[in-house]
N, C-alpha and C. Protein backbone atom coordinates (compact mmCIF):
# COMPACT_ATOMS: atom_id res chain seq x y z
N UNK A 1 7.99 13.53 2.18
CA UNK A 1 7.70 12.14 1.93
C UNK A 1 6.27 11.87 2.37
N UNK A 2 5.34 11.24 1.36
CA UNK A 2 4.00 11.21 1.62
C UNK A 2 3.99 9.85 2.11
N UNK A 3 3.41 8.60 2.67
CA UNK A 3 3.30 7.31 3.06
C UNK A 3 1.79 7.45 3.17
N UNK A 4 1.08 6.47 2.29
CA UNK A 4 0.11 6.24 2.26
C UNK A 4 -0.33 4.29 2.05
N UNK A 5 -1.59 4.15 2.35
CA UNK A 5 -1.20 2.42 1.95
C UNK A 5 -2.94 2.04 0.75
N UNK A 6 -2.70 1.37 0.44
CA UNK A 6 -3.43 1.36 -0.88
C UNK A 6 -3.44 -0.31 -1.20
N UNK A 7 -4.94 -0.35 -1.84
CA UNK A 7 -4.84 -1.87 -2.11
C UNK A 7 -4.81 -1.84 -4.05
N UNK A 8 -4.03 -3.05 -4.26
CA UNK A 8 -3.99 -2.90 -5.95
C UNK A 8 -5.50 -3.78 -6.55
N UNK A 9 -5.85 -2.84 -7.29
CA UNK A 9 -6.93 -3.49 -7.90
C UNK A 9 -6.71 -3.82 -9.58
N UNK A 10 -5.41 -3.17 -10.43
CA UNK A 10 -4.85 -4.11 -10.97
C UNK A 10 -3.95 -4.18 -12.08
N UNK A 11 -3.53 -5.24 -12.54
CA UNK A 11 -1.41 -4.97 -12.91
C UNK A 11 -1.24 -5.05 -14.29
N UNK A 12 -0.20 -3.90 -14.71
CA UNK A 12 -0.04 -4.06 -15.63
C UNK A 12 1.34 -4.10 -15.95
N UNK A 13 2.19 -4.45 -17.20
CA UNK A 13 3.52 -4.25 -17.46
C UNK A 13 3.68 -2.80 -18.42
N UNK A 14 4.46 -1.41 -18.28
CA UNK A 14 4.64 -0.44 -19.16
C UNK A 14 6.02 -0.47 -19.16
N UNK A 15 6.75 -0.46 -20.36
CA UNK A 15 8.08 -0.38 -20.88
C UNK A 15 8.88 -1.17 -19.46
N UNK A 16 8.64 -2.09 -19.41
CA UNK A 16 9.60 -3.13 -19.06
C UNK A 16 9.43 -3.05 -17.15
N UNK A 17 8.75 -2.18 -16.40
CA UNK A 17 8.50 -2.04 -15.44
C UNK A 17 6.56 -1.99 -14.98
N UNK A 18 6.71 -2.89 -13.93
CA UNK A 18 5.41 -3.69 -12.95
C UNK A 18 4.89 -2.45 -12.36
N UNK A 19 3.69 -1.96 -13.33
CA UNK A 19 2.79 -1.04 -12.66
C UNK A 19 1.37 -1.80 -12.39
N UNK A 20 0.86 -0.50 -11.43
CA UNK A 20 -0.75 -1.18 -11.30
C UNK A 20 -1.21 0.15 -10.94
N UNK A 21 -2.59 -0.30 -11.03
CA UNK A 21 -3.75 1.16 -10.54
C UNK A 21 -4.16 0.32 -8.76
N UNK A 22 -4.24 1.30 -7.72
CA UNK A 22 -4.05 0.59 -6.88
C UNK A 22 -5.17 1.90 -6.13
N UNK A 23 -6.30 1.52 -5.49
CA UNK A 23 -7.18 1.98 -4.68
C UNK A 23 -6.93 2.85 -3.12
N UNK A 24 -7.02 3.95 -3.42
CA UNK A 24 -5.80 5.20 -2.13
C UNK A 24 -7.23 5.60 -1.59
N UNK A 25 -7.69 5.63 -0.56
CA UNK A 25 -9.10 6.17 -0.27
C UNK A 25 -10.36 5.77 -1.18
N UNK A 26 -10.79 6.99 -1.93
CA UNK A 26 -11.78 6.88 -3.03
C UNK A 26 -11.13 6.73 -4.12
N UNK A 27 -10.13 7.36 -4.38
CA UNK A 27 -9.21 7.09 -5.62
C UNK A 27 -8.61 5.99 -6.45
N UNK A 28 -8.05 6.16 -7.57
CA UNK A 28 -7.67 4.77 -8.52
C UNK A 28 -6.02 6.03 -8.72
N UNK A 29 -5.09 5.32 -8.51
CA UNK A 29 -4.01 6.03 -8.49
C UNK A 29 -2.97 5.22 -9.17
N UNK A 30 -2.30 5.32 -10.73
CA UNK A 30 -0.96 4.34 -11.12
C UNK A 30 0.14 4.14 -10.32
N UNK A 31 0.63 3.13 -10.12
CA UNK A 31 1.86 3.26 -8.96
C UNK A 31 2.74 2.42 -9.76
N UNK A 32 4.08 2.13 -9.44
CA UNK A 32 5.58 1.29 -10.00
C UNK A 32 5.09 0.35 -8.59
N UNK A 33 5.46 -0.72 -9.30
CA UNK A 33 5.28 -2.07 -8.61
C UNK A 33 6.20 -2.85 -8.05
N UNK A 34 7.74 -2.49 -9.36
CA UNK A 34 8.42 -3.35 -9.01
C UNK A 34 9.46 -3.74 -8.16
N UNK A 35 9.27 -2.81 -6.60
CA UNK A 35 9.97 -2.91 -5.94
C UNK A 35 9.00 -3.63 -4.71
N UNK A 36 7.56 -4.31 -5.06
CA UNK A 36 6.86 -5.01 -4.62
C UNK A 36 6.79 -6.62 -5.23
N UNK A 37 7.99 -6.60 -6.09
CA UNK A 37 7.39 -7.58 -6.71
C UNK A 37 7.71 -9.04 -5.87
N UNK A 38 6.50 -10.51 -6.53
CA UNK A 38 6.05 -10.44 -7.54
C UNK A 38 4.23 -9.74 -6.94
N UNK A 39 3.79 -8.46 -7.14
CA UNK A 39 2.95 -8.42 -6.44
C UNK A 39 1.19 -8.96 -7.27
N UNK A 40 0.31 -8.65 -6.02
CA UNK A 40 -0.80 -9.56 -6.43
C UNK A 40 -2.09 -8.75 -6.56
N UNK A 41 -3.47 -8.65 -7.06
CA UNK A 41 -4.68 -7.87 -7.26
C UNK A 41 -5.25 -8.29 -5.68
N UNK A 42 -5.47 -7.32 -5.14
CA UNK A 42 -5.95 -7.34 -4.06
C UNK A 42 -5.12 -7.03 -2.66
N UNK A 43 -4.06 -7.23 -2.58
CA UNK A 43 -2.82 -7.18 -1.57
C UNK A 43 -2.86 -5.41 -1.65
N UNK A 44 -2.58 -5.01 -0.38
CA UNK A 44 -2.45 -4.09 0.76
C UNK A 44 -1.21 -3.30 0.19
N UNK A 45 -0.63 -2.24 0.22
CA UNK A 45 0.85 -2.08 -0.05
C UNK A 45 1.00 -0.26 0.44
N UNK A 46 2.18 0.09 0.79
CA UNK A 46 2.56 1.24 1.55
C UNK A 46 3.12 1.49 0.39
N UNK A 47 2.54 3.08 -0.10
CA UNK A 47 3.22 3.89 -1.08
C UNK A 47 3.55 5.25 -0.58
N UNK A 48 4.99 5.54 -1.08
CA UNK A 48 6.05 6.68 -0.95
C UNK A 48 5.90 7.74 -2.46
N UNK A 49 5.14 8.64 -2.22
CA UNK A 49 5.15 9.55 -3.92
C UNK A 49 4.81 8.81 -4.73
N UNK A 50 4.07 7.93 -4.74
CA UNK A 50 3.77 6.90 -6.05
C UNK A 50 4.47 5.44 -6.15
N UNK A 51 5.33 5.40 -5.36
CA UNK A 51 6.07 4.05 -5.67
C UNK A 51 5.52 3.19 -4.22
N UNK A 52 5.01 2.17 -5.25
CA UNK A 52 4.71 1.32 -3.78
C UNK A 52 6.34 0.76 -3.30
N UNK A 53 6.45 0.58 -1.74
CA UNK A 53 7.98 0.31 -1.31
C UNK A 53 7.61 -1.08 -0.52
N UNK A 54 6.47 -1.22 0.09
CA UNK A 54 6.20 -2.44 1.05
C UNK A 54 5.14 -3.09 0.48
N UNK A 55 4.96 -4.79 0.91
CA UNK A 55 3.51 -4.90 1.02
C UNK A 55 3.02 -4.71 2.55
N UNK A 56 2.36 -5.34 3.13
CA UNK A 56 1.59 -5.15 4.48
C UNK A 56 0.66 -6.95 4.08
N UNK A 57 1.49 -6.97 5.74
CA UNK A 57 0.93 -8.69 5.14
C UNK A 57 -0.20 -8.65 5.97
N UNK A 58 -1.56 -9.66 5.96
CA UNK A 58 -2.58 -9.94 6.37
C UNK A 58 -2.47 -9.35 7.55
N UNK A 59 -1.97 -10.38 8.18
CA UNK A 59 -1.78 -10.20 10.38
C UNK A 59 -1.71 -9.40 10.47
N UNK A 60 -0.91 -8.02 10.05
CA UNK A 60 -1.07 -6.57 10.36
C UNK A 60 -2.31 -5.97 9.64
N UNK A 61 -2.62 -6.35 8.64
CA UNK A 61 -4.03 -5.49 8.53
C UNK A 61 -4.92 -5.29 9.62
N UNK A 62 -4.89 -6.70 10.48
CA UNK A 62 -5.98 -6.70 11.14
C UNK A 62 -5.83 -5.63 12.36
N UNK A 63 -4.72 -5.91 13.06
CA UNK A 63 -4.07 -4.94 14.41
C UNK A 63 -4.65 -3.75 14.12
N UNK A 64 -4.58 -3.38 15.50
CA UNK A 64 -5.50 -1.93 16.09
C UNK A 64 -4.05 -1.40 15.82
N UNK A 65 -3.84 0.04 15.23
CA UNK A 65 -2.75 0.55 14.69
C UNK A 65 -2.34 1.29 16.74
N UNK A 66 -1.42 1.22 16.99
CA UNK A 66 -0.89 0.84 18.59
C UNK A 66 0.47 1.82 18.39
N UNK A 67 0.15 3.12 19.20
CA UNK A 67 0.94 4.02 19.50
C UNK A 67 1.38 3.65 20.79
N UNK A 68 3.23 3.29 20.73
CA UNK A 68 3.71 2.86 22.13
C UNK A 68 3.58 4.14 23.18
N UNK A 69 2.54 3.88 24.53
CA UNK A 69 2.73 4.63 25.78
C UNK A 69 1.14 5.52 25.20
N UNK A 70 0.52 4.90 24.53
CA UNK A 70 -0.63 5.57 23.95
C UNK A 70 -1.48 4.68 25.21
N UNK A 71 -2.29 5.10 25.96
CA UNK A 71 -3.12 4.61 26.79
C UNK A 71 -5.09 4.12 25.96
N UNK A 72 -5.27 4.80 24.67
CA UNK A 72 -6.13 4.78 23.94
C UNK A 72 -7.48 5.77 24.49
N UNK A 73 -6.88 6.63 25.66
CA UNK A 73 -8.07 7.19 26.47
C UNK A 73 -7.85 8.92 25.66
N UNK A 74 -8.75 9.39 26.00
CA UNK A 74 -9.32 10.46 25.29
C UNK A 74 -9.24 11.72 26.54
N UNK A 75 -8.09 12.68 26.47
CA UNK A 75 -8.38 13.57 27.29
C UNK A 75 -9.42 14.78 27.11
């Protein structure tokens, strides 16, 4: 299982299911949408093998990504 998070840059409908091309690093990557739906151009979203499964709302974008018992120090 790959988990990656990706922002959609933008939507289309193919045979009856909510795709989009959605920005993975440097990449432009097609993903299934519609288990994001109704989703939006620009919004954040966690993809599993291609299918986006979450969005990721604002307030967490911002957070320092926080490993519990992680002290942030560098041995």
């Amino acid at each position: 299982m790959n988990l990656v998070y990706g922002e959609i840059v933008a939507l289309s409908c193919e045979e009856e299911m909510q795709t989009g091309k959605v920005r993975v690093g440097g990449a432009i990557k097609r993903v299934v949408l519609d288990l994001v739906s109704p989703a939006q151009i620009g919004e954040t979203i966690l993809l599993c093998d291609g299918v986006a499964i979450a969005k990721v709302n604002a307030e967490r974008q911002t957070e320092n990504n926080y490993v519990p018992g992680d002290t942030g120090k560098t041995h």
